[in-house]
C-alpha atoms as a PDB file:
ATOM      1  CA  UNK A   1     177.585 212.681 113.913  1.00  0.00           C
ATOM      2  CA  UNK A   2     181.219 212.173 113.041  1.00  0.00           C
ATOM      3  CA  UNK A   3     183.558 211.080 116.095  1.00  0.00           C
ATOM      4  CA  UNK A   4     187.422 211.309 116.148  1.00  0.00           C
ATOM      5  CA  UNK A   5     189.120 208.125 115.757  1.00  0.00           C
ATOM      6  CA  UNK A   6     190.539 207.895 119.680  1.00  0.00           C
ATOM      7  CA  UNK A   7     186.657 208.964 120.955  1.00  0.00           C
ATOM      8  CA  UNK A   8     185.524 206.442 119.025  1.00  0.00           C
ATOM      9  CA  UNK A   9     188.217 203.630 120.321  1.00  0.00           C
ATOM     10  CA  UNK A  10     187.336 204.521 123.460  1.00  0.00           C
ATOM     11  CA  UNK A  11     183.717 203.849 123.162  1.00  0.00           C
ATOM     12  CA  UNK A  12     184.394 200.926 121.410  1.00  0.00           C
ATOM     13  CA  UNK A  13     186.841 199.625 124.448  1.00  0.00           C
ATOM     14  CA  UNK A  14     184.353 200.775 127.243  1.00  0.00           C
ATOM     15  CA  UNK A  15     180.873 199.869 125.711  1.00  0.00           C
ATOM     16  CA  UNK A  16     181.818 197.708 122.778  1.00  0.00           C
ATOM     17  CA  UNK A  17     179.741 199.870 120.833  1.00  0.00           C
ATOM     18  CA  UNK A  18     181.426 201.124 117.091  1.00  0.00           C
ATOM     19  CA  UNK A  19     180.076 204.741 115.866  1.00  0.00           C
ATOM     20  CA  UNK A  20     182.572 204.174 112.966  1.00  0.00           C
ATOM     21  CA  UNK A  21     180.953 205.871 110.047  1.00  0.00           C
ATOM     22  CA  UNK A  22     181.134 203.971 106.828  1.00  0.00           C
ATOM     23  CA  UNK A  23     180.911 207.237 104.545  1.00  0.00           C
ATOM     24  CA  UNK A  24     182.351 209.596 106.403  1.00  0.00           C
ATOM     25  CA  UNK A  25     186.110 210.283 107.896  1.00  0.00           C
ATOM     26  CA  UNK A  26     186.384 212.789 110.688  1.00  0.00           C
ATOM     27  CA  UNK A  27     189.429 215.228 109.069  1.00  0.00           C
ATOM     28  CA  UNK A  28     190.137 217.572 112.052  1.00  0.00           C
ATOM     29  CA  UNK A  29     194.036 217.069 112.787  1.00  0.00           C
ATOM     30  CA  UNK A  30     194.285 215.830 116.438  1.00  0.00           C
ATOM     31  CA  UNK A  31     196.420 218.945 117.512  1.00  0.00           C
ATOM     32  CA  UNK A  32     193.102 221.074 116.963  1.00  0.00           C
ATOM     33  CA  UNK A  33     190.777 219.504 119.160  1.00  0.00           C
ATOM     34  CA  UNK A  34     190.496 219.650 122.560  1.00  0.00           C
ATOM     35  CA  UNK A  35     191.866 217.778 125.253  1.00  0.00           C
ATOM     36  CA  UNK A  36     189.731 214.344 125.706  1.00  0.00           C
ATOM     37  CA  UNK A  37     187.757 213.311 127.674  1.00  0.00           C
ATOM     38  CA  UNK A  38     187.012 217.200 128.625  1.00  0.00           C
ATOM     39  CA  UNK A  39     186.891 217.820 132.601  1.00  0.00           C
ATOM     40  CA  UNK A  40     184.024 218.380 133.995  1.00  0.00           C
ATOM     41  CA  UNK A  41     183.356 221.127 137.178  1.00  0.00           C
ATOM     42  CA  UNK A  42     179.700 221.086 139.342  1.00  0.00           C
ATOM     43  CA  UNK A  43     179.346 224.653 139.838  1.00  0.00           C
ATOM     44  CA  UNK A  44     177.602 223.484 143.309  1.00  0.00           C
ATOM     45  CA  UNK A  45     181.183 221.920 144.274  1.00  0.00           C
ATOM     46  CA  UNK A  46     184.195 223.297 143.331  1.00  0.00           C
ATOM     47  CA  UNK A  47     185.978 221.725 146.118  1.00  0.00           C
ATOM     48  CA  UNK A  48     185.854 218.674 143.725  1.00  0.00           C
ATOM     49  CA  UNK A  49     187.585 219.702 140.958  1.00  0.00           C
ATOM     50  CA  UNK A  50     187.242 217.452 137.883  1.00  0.00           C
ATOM     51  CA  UNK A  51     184.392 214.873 138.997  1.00  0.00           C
ATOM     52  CA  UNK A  52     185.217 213.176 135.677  1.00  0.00           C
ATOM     53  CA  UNK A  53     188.739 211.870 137.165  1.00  0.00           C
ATOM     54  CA  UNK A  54     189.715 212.038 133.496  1.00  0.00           C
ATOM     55  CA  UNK A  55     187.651 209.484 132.228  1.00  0.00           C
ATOM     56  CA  UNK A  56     185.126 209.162 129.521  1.00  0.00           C
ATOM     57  CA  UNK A  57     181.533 209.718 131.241  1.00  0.00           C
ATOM     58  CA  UNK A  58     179.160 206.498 129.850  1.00  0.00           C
ATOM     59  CA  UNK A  59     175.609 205.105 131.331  1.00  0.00           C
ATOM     60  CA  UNK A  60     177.695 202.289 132.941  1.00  0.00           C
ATOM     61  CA  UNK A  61     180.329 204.917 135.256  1.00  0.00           C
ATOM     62  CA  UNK A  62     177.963 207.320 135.393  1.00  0.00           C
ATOM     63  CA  UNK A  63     176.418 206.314 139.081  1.00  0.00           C
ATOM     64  CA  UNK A  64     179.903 205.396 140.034  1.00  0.00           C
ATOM     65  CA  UNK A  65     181.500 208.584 139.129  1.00  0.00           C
ATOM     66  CA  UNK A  66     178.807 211.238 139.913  1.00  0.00           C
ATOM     67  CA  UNK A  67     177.300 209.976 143.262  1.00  0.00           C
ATOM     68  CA  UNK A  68     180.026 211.211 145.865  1.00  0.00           C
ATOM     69  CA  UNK A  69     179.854 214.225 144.037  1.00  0.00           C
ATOM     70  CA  UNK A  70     176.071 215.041 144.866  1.00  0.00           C
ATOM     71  CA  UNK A  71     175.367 218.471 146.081  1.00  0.00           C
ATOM     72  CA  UNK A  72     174.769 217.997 150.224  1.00  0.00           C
ATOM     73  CA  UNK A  73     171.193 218.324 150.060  1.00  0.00           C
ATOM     74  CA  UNK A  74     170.387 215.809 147.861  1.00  0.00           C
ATOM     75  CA  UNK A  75     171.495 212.286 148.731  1.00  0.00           C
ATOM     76  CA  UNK A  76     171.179 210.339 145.373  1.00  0.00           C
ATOM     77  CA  UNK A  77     171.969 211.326 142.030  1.00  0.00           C
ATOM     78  CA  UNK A  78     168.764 211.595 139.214  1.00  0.00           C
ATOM     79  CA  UNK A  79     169.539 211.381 135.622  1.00  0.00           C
ATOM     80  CA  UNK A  80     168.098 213.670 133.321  1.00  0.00           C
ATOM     81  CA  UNK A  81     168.326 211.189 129.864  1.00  0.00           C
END
């Protein structure tokens, strides 16, 4: 997969982890992709708004970021990886 250069800072910043591709260059001016990282709505609670808060969703904010937004009947939150 091929990863825009400020996706792929940010992964790099967050999880020290590099998904620079050595033979590759992602071409796709920045003006024509969309906004990062995208918002994400629960259909379950749109009282919430963005549950993101604008930040880049990873397996170490994940809990963090998705547990107060938990539909009422279920207390925890259960990844589906």
């Amino acid at each position: 997969m091929l990863f825009p250069k400020f996706e792929i800072d940010e992964l790099k910043k967050q999880e020290d982890r590099d998904l620079t591709r050595f033979d590759l260059d992602f071409d796709t001016p920045d003006q024509f992709l969309p906004e990062f990282p995208a918002p994400i709505y629960l259909t379950t609670r749109p009282d919430l708004g963005d549950v993101s808060q604008g930040k880049l969703v990873t397996l170490d904010n994940y809990y963090e970021l998705f547990n107060v937004s938990s539909t009422p009947s279920k207390s925890k939150v259960s990844a589906c990886f």
